[in-house]
C-alpha atoms as a PDB file:
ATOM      1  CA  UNK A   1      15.614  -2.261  85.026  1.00  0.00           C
ATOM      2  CA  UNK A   2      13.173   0.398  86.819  1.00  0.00           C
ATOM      3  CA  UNK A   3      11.888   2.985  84.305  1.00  0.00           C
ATOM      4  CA  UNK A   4      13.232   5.500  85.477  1.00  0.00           C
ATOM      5  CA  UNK A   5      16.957   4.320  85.357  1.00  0.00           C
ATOM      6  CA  UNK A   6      15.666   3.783  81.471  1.00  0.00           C
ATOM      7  CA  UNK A   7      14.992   7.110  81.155  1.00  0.00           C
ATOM      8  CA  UNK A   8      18.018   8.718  82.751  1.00  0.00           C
ATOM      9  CA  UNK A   9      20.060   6.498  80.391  1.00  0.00           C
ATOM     10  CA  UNK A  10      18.249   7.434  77.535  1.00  0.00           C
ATOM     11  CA  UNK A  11      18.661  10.993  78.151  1.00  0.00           C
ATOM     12  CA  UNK A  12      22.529  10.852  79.154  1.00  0.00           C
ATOM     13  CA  UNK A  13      22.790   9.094  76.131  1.00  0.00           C
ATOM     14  CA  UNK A  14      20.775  11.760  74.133  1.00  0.00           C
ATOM     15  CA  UNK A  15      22.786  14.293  75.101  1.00  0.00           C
ATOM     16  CA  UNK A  16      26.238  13.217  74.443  1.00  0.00           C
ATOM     17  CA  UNK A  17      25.212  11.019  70.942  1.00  0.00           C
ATOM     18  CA  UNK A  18      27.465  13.158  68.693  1.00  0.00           C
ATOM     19  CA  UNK A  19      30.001  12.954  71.396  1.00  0.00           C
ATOM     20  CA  UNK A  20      30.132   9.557  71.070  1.00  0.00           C
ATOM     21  CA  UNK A  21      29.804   9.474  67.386  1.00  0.00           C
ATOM     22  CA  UNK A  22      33.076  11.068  67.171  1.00  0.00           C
ATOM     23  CA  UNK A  23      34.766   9.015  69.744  1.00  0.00           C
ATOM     24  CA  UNK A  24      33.833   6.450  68.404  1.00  0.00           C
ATOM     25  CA  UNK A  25      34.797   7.450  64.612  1.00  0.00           C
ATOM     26  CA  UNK A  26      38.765   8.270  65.666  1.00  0.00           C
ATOM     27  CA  UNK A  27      38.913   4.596  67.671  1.00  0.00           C
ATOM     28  CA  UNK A  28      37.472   2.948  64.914  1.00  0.00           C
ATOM     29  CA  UNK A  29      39.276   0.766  62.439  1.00  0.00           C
ATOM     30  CA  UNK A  30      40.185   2.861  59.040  1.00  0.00           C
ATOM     31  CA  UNK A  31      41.397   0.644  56.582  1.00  0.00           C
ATOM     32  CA  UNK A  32      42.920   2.348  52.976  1.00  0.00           C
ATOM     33  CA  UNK A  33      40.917   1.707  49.828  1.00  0.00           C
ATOM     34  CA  UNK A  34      43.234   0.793  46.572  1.00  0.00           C
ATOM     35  CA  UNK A  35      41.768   3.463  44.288  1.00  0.00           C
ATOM     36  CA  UNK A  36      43.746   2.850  41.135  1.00  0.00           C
ATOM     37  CA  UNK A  37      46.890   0.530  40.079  1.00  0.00           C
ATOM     38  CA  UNK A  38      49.020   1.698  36.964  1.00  0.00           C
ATOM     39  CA  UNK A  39      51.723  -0.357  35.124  1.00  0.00           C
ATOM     40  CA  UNK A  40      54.609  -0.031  32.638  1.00  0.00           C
ATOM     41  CA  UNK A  41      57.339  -2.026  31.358  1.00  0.00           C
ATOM     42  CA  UNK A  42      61.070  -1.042  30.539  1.00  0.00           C
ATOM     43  CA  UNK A  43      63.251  -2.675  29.143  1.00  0.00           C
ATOM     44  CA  UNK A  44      66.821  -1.428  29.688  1.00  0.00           C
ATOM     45  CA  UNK A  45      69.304  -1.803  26.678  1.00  0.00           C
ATOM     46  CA  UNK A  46      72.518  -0.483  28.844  1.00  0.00           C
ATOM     47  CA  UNK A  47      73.288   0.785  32.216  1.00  0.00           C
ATOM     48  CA  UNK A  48      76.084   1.886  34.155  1.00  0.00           C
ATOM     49  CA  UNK A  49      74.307   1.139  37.203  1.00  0.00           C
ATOM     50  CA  UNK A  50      73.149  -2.418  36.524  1.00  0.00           C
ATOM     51  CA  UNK A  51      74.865  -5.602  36.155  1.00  0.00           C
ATOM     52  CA  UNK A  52      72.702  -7.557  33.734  1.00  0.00           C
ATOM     53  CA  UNK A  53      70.945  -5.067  30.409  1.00  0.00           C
ATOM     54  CA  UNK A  54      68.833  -6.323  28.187  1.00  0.00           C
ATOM     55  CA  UNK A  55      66.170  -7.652  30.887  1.00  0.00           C
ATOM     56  CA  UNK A  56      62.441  -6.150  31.620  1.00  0.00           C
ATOM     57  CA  UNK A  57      61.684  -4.482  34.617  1.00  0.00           C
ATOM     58  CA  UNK A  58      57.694  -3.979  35.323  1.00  0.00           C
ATOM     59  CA  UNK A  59      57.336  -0.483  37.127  1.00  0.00           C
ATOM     60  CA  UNK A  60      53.793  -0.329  39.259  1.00  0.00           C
ATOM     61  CA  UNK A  61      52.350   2.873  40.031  1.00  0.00           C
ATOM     62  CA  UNK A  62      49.485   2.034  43.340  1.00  0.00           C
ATOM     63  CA  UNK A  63      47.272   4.796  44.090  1.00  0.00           C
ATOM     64  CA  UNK A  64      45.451   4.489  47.610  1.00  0.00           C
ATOM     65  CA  UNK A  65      43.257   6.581  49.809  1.00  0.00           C
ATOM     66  CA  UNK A  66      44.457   7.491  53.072  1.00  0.00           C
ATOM     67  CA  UNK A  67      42.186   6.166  56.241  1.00  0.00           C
ATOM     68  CA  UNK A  68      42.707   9.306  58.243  1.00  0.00           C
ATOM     69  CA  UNK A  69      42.883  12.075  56.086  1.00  0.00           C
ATOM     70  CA  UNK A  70      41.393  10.675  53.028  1.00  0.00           C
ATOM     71  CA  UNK A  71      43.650  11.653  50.437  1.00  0.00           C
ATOM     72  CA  UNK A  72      45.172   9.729  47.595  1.00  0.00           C
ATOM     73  CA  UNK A  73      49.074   9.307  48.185  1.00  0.00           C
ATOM     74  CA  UNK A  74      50.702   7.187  45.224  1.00  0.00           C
ATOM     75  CA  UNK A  75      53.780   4.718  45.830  1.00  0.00           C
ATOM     76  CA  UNK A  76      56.311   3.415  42.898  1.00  0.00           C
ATOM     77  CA  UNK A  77      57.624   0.488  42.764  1.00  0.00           C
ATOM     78  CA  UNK A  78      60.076  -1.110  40.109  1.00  0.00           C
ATOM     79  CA  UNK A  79      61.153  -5.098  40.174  1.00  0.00           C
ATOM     80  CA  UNK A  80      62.479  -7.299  38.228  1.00  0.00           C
ATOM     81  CA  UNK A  81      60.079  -9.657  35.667  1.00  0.00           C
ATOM     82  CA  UNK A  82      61.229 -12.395  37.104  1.00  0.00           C
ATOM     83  CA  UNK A  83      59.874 -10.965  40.866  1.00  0.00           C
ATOM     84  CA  UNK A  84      56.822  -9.934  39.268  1.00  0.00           C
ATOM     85  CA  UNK A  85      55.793 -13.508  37.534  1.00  0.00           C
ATOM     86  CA  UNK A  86      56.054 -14.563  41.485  1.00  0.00           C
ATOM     87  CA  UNK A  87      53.914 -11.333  42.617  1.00  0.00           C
ATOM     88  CA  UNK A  88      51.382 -12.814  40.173  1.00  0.00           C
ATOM     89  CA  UNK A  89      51.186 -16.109  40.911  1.00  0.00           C
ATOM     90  CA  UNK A  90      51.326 -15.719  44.216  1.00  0.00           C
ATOM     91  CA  UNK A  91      48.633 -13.103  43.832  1.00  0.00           C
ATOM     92  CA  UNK A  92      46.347 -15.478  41.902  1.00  0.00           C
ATOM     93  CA  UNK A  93      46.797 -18.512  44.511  1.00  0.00           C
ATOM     94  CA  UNK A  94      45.441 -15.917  47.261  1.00  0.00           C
ATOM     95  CA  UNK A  95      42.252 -15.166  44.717  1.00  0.00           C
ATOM     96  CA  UNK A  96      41.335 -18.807  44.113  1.00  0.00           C
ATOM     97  CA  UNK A  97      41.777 -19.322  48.129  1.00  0.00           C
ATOM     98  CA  UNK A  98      40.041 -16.267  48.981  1.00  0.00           C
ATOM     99  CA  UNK A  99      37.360 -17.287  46.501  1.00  0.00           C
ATOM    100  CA  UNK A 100      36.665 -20.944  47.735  1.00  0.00           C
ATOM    101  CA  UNK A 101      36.663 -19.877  51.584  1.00  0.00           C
ATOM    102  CA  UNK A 102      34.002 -17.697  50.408  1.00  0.00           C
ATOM    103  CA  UNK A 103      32.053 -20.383  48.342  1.00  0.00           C
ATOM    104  CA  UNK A 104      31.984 -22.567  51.474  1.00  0.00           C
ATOM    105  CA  UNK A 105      30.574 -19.663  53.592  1.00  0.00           C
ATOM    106  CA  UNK A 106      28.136 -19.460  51.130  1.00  0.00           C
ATOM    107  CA  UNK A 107      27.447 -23.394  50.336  1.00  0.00           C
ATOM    108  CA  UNK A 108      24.105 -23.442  52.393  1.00  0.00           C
ATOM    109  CA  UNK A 109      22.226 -20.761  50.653  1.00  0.00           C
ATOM    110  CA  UNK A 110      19.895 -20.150  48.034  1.00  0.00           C
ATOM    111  CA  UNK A 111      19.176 -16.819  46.356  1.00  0.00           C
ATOM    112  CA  UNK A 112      15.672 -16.319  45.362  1.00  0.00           C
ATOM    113  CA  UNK A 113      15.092 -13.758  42.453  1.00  0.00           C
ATOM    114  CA  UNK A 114      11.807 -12.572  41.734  1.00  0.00           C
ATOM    115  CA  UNK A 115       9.624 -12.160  45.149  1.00  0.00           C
ATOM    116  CA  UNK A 116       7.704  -8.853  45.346  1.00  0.00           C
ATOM    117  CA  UNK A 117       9.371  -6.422  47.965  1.00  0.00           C
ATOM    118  CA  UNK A 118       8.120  -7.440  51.581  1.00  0.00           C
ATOM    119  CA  UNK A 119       6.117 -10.253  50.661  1.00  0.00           C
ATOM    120  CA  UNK A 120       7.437 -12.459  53.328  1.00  0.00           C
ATOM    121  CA  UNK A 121       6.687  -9.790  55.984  1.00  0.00           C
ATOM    122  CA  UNK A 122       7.696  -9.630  59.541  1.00  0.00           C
ATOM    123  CA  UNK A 123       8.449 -13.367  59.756  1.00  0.00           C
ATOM    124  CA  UNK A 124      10.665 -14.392  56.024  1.00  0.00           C
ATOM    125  CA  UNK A 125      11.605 -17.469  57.843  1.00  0.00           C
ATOM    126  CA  UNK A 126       7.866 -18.523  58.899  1.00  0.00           C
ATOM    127  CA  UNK A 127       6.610 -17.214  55.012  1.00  0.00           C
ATOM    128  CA  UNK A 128       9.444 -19.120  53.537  1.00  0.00           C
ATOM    129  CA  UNK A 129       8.655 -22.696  55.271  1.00  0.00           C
ATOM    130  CA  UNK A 130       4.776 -22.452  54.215  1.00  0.00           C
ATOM    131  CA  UNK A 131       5.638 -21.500  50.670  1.00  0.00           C
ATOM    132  CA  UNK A 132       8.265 -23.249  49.846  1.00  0.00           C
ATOM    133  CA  UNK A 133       6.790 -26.580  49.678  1.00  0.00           C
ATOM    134  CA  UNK A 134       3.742 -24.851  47.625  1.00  0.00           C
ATOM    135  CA  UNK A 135       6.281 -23.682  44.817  1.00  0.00           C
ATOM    136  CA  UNK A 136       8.270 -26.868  44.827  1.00  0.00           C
ATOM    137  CA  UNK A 137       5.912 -29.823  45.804  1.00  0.00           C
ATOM    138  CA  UNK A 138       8.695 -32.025  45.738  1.00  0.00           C
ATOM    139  CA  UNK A 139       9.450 -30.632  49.223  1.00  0.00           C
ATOM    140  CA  UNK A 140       6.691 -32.014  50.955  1.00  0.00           C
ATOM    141  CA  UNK A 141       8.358 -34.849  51.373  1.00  0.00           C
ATOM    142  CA  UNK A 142      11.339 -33.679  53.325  1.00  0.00           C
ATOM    143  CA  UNK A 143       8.813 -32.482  55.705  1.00  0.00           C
ATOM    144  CA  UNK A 144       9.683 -29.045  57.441  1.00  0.00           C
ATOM    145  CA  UNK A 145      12.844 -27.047  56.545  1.00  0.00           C
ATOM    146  CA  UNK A 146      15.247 -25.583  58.946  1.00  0.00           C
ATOM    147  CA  UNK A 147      15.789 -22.098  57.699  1.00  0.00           C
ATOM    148  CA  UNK A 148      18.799 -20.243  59.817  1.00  0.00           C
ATOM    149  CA  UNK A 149      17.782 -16.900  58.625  1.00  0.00           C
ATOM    150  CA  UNK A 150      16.693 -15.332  55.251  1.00  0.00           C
ATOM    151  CA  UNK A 151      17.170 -11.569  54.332  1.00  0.00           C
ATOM    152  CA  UNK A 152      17.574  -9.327  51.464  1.00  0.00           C
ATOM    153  CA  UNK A 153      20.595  -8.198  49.475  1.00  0.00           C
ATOM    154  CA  UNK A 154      21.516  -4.425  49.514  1.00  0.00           C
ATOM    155  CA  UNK A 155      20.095  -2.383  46.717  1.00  0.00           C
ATOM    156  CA  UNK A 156      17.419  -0.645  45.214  1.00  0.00           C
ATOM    157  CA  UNK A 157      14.283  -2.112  43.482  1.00  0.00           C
ATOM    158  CA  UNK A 158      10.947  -3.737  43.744  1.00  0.00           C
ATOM    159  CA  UNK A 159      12.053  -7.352  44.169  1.00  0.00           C
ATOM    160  CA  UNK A 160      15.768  -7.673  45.810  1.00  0.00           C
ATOM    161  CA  UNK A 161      17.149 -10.828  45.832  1.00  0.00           C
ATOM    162  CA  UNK A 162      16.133 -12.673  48.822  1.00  0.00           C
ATOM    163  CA  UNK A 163      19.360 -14.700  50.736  1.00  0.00           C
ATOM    164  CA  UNK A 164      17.729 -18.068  52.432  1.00  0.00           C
ATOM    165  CA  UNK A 165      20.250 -20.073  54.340  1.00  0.00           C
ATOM    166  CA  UNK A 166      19.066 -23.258  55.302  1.00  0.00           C
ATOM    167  CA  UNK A 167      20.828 -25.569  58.011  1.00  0.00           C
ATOM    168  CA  UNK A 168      21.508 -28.478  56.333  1.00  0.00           C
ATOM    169  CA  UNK A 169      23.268 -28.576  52.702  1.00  0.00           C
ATOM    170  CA  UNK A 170      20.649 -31.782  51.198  1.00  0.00           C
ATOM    171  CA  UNK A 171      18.252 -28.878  51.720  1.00  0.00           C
ATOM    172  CA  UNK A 172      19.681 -26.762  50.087  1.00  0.00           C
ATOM    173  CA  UNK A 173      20.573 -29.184  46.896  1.00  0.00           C
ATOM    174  CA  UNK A 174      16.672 -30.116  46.868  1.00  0.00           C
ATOM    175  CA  UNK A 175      15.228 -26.495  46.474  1.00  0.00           C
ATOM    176  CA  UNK A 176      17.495 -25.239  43.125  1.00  0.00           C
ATOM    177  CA  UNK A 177      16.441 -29.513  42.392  1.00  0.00           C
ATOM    178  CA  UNK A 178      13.234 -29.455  43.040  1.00  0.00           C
ATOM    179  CA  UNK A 179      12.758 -25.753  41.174  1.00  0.00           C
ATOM    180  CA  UNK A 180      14.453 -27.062  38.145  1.00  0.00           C
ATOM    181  CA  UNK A 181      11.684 -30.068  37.672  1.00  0.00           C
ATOM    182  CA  UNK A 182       8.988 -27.602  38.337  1.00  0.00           C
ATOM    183  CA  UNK A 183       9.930 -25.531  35.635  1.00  0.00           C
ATOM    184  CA  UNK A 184      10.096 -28.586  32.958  1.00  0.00           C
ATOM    185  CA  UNK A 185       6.541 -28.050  32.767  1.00  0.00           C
ATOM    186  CA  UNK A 186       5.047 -24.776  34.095  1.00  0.00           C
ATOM    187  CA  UNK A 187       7.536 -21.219  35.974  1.00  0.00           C
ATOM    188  CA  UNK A 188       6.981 -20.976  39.527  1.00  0.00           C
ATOM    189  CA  UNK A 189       4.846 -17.866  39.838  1.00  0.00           C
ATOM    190  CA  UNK A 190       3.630 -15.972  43.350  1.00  0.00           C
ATOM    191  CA  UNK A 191       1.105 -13.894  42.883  1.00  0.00           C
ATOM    192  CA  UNK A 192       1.929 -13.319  39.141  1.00  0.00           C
ATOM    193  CA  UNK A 193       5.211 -12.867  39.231  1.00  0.00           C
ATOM    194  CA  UNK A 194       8.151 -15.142  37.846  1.00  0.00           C
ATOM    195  CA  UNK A 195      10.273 -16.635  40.470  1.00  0.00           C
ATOM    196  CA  UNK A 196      13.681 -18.074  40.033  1.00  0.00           C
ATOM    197  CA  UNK A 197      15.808 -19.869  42.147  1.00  0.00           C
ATOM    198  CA  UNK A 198      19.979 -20.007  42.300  1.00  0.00           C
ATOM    199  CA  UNK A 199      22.914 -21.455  44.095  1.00  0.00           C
ATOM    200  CA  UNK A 200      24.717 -18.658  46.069  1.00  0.00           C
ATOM    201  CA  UNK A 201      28.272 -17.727  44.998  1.00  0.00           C
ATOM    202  CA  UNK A 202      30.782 -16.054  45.173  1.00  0.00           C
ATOM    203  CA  UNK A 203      31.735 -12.978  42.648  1.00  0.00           C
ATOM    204  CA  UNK A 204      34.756 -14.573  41.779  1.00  0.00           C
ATOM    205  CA  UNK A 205      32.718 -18.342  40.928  1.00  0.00           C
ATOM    206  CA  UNK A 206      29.894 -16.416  39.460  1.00  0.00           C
ATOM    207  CA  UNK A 207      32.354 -14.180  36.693  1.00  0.00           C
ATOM    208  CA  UNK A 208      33.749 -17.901  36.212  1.00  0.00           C
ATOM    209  CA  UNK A 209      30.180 -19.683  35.812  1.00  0.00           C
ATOM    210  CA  UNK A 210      28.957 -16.745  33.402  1.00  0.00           C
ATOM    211  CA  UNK A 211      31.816 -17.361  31.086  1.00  0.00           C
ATOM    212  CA  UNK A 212      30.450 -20.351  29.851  1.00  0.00           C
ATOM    213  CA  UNK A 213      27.299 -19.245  29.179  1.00  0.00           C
ATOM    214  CA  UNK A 214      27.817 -19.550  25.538  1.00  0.00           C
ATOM    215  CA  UNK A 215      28.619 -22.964  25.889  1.00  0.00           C
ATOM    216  CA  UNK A 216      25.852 -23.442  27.318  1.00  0.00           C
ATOM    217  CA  UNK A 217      23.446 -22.005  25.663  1.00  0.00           C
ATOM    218  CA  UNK A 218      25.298 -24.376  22.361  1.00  0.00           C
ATOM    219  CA  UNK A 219      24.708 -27.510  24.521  1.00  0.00           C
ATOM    220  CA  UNK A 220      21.086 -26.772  24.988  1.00  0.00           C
ATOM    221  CA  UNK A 221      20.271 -26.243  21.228  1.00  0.00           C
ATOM    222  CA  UNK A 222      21.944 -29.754  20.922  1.00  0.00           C
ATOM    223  CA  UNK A 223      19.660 -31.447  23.334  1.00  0.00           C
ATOM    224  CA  UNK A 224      22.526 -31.922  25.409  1.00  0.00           C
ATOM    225  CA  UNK A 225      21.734 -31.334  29.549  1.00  0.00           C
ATOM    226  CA  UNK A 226      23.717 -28.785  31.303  1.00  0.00           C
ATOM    227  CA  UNK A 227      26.963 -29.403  33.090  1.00  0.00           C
ATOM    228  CA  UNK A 228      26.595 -30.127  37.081  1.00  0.00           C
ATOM    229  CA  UNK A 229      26.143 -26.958  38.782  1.00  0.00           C
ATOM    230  CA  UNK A 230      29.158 -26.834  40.853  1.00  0.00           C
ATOM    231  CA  UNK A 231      31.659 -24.113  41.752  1.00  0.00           C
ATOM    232  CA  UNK A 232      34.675 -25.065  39.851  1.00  0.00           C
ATOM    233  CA  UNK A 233      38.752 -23.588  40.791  1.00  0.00           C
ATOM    234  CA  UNK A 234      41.229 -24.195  38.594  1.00  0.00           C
ATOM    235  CA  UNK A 235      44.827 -23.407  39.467  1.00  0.00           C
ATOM    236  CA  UNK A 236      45.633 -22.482  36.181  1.00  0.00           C
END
């Protein structure tokens, strides 16, 4: 495109940028944010209106923020306990679904903790393939490694977590692997500082996996090696 079409585009578009900012903010998607969820039970001894006494019903107060004009309107609702037991479990059979859709989204990548803010530079892919088989030497063996892209997590600090996904999943198995044996014997250090490296979860797998820390930590003063480190669902 000639320059000065560049320009002229540039400078429409300079002109009418809050214009479009607002266009674009009432055609947008708004979707309501769930802001707080309050609960009671009654249990009714006698009613004239009722057929059945002497049964539960749950009442749920939901408190949600309005998309357009961003206030809170609240909505009560009463059912039965017998409605609400199906609420629930149908409610916890969307989590654990939810929860392993994202777990296989995420079964390809590898968090590394501990790498100094912008180390990798303009090219984290390129860094990541040269040092990768420097921290883990069992990785120069598997020859090069297809990175898809690598980037860090939102958030404040001096080393984010870095997100590497790699293409194929045996790669990904071999770095947390290969990381583990390395740190039998000595941490993996860049430049002085500790680095770690994790399997990337879910926050629903990752509130499960930290609940057995305990156990854990019991199994380890026993001499006993750690469980597989697999996501694990349980309908129950």
């Amino acid at each position: 495109m000639p320059k000065e079409h560049t320009t002229g585009l540039c400078k429409s578009y300079e002109d009418k940028h809050i214009a479009l900012q607002e266009k674009l903010r009432e055609s947008s998607l708004r979707l309501g944010r769930l802001e707080a969820v309050n609960w009671r039970v009654d249990y009714t001894l006698s009613s004239s209106e009722l057929k059945q006494v002497n049964e539960p019903t749950v009442q749920l107060r939901l408190q949600a923020q309005d998309p357009e004009t961003d206030s809170t309107k609240t909505t009560v609702v009463s059912i039965t306990a017998d409605k609400f037991r199906v609420l629930l479990t149908e409610q916890q059979s969307l989590t654990l679904k939810i929860a392993e859709l994202e777990d296989r989204s995420r079964r390809n990548n590898v968090r590394l903790v501990g790498l100094p803010q912008s180390r990798e530079g303009d090219d984290p892919i390129g860094f990541l393939q040269k040092m990768l088989p420097a921290w883990i030497p069992a990785l120069k063996k598997k020859g090069p490694i297809e990175i898809d892209r690598a980037h860090r997590v939102y958030g404040s600090g001096k080393s984010r977590t870095l997100i590497v996904r790699v293409l194929r999943y045996q790669d990904r198995q071999a770095i947390p692997q290969g990381a583990r044996e390395v740190m039998k014997t000595e941490p993996i250090r860049d430049q002085d500082h500790l680095l770690r490296f994790f399997a990337d979860y879910s926050g629903f797998t990752s509130r499960r996996r930290q609940a057995f820390g305990s156990i854990q930590k019991e199994l380890h003063a026993l001499g006993i090696p750690k469980l597989p480190h697999l996501p694990c669902h349980s309908s129950r």
